[in-house]
C-alpha atoms as a PDB file:
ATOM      1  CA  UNK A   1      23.688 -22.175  30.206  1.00  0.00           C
ATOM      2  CA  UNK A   2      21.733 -20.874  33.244  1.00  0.00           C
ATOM      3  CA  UNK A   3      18.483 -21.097  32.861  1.00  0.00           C
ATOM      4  CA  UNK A   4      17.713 -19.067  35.895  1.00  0.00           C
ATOM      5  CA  UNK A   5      20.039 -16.058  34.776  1.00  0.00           C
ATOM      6  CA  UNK A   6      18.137 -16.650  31.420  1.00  0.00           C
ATOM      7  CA  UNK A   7      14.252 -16.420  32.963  1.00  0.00           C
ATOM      8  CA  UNK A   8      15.484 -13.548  34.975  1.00  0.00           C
ATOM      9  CA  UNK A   9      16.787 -11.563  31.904  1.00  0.00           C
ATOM     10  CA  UNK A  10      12.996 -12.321  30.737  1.00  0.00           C
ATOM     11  CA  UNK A  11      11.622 -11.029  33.444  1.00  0.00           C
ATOM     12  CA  UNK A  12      12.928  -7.554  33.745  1.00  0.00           C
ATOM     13  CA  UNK A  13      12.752  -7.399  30.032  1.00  0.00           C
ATOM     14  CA  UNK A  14       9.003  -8.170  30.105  1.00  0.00           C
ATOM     15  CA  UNK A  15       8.672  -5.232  33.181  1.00  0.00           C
ATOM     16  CA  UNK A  16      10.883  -2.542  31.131  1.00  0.00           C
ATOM     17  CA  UNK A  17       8.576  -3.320  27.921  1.00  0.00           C
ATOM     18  CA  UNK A  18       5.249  -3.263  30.445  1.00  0.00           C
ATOM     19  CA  UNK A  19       6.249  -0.085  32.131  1.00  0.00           C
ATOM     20  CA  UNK A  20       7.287   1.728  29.446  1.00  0.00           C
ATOM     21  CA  UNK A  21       4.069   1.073  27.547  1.00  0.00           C
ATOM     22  CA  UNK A  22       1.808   1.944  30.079  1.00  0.00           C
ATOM     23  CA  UNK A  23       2.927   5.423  29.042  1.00  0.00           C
ATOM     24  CA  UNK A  24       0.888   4.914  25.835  1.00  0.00           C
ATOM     25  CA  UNK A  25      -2.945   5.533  26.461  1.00  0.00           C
ATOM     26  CA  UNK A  26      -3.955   3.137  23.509  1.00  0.00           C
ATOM     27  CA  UNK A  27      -2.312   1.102  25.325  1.00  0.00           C
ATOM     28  CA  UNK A  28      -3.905   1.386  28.656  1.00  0.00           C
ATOM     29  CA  UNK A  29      -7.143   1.677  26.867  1.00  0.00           C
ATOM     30  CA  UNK A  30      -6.832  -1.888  25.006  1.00  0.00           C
ATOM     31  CA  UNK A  31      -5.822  -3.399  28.026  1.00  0.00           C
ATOM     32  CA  UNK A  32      -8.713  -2.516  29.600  1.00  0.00           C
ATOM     33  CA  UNK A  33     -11.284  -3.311  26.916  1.00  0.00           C
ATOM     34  CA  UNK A  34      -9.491  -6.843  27.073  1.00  0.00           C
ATOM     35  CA  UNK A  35     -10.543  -6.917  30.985  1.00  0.00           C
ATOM     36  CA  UNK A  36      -6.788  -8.825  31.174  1.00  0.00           C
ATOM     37  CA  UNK A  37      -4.716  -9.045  34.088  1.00  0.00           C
ATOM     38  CA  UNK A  38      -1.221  -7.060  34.527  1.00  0.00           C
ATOM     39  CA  UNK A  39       0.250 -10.360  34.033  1.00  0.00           C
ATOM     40  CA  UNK A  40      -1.526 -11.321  31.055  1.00  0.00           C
ATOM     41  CA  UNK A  41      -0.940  -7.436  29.616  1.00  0.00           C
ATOM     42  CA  UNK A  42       2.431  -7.941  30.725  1.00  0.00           C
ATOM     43  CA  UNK A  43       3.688 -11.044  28.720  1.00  0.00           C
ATOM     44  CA  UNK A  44       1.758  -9.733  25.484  1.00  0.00           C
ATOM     45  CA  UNK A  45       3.118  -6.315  25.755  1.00  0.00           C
ATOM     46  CA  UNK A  46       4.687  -6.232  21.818  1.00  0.00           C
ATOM     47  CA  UNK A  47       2.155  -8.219  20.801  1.00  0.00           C
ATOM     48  CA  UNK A  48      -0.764  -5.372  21.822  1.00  0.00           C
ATOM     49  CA  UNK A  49       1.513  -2.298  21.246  1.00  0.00           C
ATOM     50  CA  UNK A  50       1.662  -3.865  17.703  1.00  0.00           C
ATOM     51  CA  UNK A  51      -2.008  -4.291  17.921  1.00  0.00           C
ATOM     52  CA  UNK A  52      -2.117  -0.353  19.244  1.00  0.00           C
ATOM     53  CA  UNK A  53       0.167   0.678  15.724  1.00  0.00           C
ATOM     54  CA  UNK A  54      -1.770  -1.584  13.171  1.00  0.00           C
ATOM     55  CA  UNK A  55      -4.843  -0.144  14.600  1.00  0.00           C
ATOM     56  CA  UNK A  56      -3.674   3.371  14.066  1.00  0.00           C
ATOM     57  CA  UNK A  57      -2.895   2.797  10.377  1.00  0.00           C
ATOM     58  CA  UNK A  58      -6.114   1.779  10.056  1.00  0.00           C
ATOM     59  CA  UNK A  59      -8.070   4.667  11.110  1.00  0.00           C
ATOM     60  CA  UNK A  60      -6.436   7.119   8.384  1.00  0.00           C
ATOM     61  CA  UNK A  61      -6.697   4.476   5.837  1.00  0.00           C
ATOM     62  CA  UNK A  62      -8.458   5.046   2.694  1.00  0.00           C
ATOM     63  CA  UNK A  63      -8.538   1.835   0.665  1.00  0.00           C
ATOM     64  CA  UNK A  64      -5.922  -1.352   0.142  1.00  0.00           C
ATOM     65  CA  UNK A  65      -3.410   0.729  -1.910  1.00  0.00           C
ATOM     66  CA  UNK A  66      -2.504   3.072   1.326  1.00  0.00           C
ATOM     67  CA  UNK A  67      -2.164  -0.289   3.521  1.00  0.00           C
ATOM     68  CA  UNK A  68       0.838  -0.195   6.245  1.00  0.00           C
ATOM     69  CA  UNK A  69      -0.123  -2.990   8.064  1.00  0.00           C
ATOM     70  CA  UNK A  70       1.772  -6.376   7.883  1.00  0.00           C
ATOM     71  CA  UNK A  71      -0.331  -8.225   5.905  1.00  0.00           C
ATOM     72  CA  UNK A  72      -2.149  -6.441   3.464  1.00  0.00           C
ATOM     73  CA  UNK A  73      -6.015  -5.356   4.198  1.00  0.00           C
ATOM     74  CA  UNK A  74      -5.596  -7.090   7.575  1.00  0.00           C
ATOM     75  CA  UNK A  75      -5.177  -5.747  10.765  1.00  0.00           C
ATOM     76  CA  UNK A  76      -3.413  -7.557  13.881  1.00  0.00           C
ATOM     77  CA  UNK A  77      -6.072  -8.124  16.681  1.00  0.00           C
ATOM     78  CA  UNK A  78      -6.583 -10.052  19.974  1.00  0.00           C
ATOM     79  CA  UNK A  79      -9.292 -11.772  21.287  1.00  0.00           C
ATOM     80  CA  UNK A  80     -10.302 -14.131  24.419  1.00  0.00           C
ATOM     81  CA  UNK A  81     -10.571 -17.766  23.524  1.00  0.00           C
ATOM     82  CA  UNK A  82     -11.281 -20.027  26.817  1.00  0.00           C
ATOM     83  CA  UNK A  83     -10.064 -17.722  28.938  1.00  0.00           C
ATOM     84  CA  UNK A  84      -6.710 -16.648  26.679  1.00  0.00           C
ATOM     85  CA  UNK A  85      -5.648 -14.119  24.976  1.00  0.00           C
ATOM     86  CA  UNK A  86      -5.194 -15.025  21.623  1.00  0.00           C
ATOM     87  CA  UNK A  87      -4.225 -12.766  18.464  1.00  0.00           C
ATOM     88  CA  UNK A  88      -5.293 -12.841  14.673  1.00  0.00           C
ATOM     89  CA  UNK A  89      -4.834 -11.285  11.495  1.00  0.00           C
ATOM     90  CA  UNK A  90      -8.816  -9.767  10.757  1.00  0.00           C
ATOM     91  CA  UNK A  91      -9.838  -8.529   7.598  1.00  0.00           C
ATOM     92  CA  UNK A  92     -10.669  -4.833   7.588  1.00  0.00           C
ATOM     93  CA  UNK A  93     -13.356  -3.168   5.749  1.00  0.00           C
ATOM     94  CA  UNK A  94     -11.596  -2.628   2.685  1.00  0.00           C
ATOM     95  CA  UNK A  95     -10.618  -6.060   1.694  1.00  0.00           C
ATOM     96  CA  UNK A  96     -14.422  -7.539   2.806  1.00  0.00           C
ATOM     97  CA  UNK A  97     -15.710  -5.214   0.102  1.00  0.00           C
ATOM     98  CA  UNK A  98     -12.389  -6.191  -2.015  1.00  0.00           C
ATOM     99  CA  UNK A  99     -13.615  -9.916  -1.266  1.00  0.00           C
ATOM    100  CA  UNK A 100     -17.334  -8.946  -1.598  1.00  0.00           C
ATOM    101  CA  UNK A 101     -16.740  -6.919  -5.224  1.00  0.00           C
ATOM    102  CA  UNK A 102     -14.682 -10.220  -6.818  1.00  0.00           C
ATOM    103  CA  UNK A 103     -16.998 -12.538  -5.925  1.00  0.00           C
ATOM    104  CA  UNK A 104     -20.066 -10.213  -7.694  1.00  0.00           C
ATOM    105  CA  UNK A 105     -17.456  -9.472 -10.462  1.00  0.00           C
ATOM    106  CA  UNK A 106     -17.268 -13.305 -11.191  1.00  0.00           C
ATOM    107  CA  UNK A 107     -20.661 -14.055 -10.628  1.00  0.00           C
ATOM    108  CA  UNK A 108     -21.245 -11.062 -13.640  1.00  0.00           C
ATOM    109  CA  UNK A 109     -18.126 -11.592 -15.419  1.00  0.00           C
ATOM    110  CA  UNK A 110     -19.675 -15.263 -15.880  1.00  0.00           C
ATOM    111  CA  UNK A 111     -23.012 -13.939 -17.333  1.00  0.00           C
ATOM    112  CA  UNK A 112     -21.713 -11.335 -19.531  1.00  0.00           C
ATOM    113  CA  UNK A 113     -19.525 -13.577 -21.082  1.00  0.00           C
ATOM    114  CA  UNK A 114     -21.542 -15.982 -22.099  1.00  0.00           C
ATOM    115  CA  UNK A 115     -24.096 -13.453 -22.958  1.00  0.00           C
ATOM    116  CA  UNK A 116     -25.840 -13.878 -26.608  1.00  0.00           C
ATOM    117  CA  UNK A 117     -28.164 -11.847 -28.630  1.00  0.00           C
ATOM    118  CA  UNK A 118     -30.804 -14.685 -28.706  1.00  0.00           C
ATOM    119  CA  UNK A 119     -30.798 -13.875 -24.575  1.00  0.00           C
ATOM    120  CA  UNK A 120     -32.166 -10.708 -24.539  1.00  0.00           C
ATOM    121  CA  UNK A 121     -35.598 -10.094 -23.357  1.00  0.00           C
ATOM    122  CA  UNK A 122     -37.562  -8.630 -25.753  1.00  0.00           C
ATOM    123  CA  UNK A 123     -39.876  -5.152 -24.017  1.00  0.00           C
ATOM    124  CA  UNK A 124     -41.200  -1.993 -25.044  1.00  0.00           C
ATOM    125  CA  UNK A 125     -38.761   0.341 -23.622  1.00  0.00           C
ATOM    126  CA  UNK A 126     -35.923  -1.820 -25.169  1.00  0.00           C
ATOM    127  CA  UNK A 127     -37.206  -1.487 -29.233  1.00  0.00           C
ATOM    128  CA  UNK A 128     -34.756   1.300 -29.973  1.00  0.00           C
ATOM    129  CA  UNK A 129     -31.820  -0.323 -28.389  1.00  0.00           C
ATOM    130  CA  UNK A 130     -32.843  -4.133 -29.778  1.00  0.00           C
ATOM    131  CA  UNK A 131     -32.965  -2.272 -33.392  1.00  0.00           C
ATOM    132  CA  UNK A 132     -29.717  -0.364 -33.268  1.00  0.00           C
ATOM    133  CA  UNK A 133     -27.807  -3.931 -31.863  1.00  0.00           C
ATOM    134  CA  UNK A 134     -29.333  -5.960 -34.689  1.00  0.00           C
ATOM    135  CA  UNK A 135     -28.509  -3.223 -36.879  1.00  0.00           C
ATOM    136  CA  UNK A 136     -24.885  -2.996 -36.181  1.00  0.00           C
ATOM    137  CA  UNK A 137     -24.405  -6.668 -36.065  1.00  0.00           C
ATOM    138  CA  UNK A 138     -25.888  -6.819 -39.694  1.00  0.00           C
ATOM    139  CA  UNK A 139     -23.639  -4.005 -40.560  1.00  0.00           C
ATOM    140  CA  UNK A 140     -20.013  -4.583 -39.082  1.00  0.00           C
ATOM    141  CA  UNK A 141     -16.978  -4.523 -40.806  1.00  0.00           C
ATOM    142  CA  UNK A 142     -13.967  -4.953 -38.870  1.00  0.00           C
ATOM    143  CA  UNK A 143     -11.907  -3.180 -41.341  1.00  0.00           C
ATOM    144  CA  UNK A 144     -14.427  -0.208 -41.733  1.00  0.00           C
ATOM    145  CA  UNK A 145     -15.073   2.684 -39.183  1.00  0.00           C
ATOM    146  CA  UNK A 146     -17.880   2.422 -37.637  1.00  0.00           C
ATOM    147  CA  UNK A 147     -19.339   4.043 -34.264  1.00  0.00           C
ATOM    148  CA  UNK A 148     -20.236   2.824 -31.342  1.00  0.00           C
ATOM    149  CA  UNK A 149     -22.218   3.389 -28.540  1.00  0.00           C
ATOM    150  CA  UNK A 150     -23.531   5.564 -25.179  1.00  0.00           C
ATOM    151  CA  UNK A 151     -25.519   3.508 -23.593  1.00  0.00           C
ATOM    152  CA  UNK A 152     -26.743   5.465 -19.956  1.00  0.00           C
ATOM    153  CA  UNK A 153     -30.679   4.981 -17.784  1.00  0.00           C
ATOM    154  CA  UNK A 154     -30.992   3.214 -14.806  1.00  0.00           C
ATOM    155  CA  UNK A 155     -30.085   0.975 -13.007  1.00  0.00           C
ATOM    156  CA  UNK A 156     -30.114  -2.291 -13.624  1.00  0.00           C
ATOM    157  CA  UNK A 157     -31.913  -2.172 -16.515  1.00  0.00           C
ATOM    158  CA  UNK A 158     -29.342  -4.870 -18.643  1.00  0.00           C
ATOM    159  CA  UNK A 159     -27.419  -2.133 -20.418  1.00  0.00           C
ATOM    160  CA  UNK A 160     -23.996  -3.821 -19.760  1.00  0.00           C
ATOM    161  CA  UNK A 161     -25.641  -7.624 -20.652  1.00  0.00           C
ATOM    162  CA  UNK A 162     -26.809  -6.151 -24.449  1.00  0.00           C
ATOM    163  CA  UNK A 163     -23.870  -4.823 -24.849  1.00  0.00           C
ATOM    164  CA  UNK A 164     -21.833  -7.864 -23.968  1.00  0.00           C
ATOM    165  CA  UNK A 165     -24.222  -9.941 -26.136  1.00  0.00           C
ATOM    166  CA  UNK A 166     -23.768  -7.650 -29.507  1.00  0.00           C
ATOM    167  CA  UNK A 167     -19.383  -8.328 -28.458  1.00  0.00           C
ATOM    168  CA  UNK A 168     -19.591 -11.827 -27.804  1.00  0.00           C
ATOM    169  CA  UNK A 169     -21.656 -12.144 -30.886  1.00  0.00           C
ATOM    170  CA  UNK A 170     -18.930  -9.784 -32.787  1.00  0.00           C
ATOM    171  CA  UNK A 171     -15.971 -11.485 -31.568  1.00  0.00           C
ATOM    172  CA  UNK A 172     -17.360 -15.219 -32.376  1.00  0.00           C
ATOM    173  CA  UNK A 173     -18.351 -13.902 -36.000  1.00  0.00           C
ATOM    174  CA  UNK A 174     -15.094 -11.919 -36.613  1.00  0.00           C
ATOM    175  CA  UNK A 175     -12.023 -13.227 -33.957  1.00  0.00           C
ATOM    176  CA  UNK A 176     -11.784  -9.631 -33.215  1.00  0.00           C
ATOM    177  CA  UNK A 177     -10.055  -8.350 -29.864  1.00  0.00           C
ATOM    178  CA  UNK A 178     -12.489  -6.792 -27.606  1.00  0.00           C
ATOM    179  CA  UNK A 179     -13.073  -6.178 -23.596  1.00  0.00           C
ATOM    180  CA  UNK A 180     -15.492  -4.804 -21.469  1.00  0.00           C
ATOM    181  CA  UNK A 181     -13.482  -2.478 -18.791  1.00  0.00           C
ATOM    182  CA  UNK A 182     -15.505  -1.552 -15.395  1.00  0.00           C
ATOM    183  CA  UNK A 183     -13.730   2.150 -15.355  1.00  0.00           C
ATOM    184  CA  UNK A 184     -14.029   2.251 -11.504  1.00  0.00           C
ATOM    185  CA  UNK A 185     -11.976  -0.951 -10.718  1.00  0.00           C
ATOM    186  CA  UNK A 186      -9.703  -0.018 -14.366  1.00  0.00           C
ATOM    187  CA  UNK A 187      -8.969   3.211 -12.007  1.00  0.00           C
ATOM    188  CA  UNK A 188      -8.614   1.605  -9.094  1.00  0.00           C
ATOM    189  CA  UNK A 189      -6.508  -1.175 -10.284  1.00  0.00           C
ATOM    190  CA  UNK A 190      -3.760   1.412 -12.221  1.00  0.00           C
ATOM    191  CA  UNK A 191      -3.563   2.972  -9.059  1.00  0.00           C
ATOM    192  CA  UNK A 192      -1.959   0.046  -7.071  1.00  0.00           C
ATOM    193  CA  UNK A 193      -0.373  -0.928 -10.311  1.00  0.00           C
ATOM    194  CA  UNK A 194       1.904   2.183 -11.306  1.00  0.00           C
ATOM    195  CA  UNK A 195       4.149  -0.147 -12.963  1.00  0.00           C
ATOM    196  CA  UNK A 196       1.451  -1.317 -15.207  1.00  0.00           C
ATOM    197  CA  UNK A 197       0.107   1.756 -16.327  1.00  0.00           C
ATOM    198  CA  UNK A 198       1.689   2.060 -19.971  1.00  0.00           C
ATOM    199  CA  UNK A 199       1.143  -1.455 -21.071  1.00  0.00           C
ATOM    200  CA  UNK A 200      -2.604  -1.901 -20.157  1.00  0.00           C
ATOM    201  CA  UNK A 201      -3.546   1.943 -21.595  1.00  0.00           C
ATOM    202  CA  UNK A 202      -1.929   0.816 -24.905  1.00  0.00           C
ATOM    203  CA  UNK A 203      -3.932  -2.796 -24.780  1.00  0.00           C
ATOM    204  CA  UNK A 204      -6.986  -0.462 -23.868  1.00  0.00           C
ATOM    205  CA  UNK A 205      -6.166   1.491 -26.859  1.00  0.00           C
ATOM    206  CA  UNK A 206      -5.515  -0.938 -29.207  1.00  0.00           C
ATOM    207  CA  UNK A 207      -8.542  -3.358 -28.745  1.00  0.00           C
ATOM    208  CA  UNK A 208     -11.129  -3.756 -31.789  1.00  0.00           C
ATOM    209  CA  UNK A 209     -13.453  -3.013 -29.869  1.00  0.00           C
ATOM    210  CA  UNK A 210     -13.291  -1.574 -26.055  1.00  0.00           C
ATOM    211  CA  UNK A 211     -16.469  -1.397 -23.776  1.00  0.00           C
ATOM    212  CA  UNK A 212     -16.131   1.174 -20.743  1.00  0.00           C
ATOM    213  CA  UNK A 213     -18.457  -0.120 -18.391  1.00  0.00           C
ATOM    214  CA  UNK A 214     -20.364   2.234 -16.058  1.00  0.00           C
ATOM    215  CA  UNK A 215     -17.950   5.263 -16.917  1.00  0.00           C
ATOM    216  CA  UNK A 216     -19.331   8.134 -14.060  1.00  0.00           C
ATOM    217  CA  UNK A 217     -19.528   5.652 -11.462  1.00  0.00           C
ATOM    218  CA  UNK A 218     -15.201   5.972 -10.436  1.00  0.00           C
ATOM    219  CA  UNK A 219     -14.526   8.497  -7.723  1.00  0.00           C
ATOM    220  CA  UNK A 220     -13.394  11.240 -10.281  1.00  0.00           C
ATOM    221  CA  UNK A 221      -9.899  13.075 -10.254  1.00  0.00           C
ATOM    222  CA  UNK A 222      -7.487  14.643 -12.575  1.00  0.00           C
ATOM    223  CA  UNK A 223      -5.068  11.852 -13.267  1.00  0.00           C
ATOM    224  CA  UNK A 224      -8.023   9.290 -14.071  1.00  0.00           C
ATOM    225  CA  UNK A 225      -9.724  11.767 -16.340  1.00  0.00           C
ATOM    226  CA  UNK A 226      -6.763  13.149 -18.200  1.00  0.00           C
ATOM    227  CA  UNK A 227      -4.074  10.767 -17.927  1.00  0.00           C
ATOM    228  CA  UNK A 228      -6.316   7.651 -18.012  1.00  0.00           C
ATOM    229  CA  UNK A 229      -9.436   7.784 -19.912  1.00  0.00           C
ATOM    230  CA  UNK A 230      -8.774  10.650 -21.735  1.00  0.00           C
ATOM    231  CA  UNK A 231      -5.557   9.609 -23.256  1.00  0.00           C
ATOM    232  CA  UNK A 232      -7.009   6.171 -23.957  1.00  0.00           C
ATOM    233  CA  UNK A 233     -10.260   7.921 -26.169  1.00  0.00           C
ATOM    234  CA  UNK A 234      -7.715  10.173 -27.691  1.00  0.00           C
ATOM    235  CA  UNK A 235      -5.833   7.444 -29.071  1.00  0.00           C
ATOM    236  CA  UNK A 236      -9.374   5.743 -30.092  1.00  0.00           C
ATOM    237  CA  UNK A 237     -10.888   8.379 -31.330  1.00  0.00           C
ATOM    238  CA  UNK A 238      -7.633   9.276 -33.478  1.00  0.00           C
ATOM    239  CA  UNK A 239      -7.828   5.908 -34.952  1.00  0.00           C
ATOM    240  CA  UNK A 240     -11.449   5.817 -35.244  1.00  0.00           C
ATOM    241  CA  UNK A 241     -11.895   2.599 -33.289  1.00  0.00           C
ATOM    242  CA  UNK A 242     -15.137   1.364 -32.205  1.00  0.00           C
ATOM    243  CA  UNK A 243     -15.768   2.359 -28.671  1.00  0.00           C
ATOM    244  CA  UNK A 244     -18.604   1.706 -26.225  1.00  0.00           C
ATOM    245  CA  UNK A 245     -19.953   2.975 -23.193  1.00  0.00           C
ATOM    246  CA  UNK A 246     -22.553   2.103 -20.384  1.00  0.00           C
ATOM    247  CA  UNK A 247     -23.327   4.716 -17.622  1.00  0.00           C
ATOM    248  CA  UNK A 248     -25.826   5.250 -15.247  1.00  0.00           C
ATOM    249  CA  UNK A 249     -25.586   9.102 -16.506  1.00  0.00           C
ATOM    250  CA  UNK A 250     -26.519  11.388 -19.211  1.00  0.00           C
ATOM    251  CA  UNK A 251     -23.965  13.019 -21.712  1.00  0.00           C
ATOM    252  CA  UNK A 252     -24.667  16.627 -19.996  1.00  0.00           C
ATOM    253  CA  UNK A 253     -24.902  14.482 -16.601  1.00  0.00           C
ATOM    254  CA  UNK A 254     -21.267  12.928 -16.805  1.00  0.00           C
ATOM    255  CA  UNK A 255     -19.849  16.081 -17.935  1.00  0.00           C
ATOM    256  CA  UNK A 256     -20.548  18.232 -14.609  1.00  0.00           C
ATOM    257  CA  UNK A 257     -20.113  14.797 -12.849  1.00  0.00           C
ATOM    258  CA  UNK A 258     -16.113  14.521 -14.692  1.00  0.00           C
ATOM    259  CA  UNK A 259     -16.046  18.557 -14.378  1.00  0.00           C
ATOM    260  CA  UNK A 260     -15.207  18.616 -10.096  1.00  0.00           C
ATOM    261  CA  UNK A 261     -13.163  16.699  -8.839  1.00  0.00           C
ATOM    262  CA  UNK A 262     -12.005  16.721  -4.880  1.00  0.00           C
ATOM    263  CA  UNK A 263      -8.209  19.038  -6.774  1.00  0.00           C
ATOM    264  CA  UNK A 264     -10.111  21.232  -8.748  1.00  0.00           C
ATOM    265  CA  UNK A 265     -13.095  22.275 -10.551  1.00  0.00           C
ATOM    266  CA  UNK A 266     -12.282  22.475 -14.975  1.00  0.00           C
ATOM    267  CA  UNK A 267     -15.376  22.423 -17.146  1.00  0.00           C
ATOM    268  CA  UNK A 268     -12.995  22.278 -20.171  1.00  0.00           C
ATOM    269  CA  UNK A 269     -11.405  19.137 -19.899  1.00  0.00           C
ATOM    270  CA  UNK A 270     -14.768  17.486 -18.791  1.00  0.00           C
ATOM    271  CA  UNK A 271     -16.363  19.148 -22.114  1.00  0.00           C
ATOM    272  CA  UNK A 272     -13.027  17.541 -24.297  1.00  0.00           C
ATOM    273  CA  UNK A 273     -13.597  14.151 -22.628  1.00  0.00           C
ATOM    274  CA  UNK A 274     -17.508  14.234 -23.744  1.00  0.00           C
ATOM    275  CA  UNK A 275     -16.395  15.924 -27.534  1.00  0.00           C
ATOM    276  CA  UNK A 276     -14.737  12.253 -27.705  1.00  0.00           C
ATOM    277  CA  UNK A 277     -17.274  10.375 -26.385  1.00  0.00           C
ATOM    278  CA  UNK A 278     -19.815  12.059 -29.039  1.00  0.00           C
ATOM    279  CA  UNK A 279     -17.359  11.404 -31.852  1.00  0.00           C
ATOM    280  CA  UNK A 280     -17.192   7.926 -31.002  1.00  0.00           C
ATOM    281  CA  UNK A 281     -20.563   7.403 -30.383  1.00  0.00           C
ATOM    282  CA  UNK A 282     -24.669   7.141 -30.584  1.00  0.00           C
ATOM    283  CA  UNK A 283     -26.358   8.233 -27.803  1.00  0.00           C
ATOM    284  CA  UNK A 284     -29.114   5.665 -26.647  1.00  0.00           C
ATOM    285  CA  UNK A 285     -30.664   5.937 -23.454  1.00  0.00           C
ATOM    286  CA  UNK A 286     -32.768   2.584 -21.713  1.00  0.00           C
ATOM    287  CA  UNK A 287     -35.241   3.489 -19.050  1.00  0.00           C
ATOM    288  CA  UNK A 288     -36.965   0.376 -17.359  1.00  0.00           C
ATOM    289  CA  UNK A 289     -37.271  -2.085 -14.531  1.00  0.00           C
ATOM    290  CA  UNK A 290     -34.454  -2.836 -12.172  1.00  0.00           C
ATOM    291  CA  UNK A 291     -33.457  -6.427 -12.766  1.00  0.00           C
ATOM    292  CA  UNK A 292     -31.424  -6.888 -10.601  1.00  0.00           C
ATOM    293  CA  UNK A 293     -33.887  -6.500  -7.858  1.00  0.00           C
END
């Protein structure tokens, strides 16, 4: 082999690959943030035109499911270390808040799961809510309809922790099957998951008990109001299974919220998605302090 014939090769490989990219202003423009030399620039020229593409993708992203990068939620980036030019694989903003939201969810996954009856705070605002929890607890029968529950006020105000208190409490007592289901990451999740979709709707259905947590909160659109959560509360509501809900909304408030959506604007399904939710349900509301603060 000739080495020399070989580096040569290189060489005028490296120039074609340099020359023909400083015909792409992204390019040009990276190299100059970098304050690189053309030599530098010129034996890293795939390496930043990839940088220049992954970059790209990233500014008409709009979450982790639309990701064309390499590596998922990452983008390919360069840096100086000590005077070199070094390259990485940096998080973008979508899988920090990814990172960000499954930490929190453990942290309240944690709580609400070992949540119990005997935990919650007794105040003035929460009478109502404390009496129709007790009440149902004294009162269930697994193998007799009963309704469940809108839960909607403020924030932070420990609507999802009674709730998961009365389940746990439910489930220990009984065995029963039962889930509380954040709808915005539910939504979110079936949307990367297409694959997935019939088998978790007909768990959803099917549970003894199924808790949608913070239902108004999910970026709203046709398929996840019709195809998701409505089929899933026809299906309950058909076989009278217990159903509960948390929101940060009124009944008339969630209906204009699920009425527009970014397709289309349809007051009737919105109006046949809050008929189920009032056939499945009491309508509580819980106005206090922010606890989470």
């Amino acid at each position: 082999m000739n080495i020399n014939v070989d580096k040569k090769n290189v060489s005028e490989k490296q120039n074609l690959e340099f020359i023909t990219a400083l015909n792409d202003e992204d390019y040009k423009a990276l190299v100059r943030k970098l304050k690189i030399s053309k030599e530098d620039a010129k034996d890293n020229t795939i390496k930043l035109l990839d940088v220049v593409e992954e970059v790209k993708n990233c500014q008409n992203c709009k979450g982790l499911y639309e990701c064309q990068n390499r590596v998922k939620g990452h983008v390919f980036f360069p840096e100086i270390y000590e005077d070199n030019l070094r390259f990485s694989y940096i998080p973008c903003k979508y899988q920090k808040l990814a990172k960000k939201e499954e930490k929190s969810k453990k942290t309240k996954d944690n709580i609400l799961a070992n949540a119990k009856m005997k935990d919650i705070k007794i105040t003035k605002n929460r009478s109502e809510l404390i009496k129709w929890i007790k009440e149902y607890y004294d009162n269930y029968n697994p193998y007799k309809t009963c309704k469940g529950l809108y839960l909607h006020g403020n924030f932070g105000t420990g609507k999802t922790f009674m709730v998961a208190a009365l389940i746990n409490e439910l489930k220990n007592k009984f065995g029963i099957s039962a889930e509380i289901v954040y709808v915005p990451e539910l939504l979110r999740n079936l949307k990367e998951s297409f694959d997935e979709i019939g088998d978790k709707i007909n768990y959803l259905e099917n549970l003894d008990i199924l808790v949608l947590d913070d239902i108004g909160a999910e970026k709203v659109t046709e398929w996840g109001r019709d195809e998701i959560i409505g089929t899933i509360l026809q299906t309950r509501m058909n076989n009278e299974m217990p159903t509960f809900f948390t929101s940060n909304l009124t009944i008339d408030e969630l209906e204009k919220t699920l009425s527009i959506t970014k397709e289309s604007e349809d007051a009737l399904k919105a109006k046949r998605i809050i008929e189920r939710i009032k056939y499945l349900t009491n309508d509580i509301e819980l106005l206090g302090n922010n606890y989470r603060t």
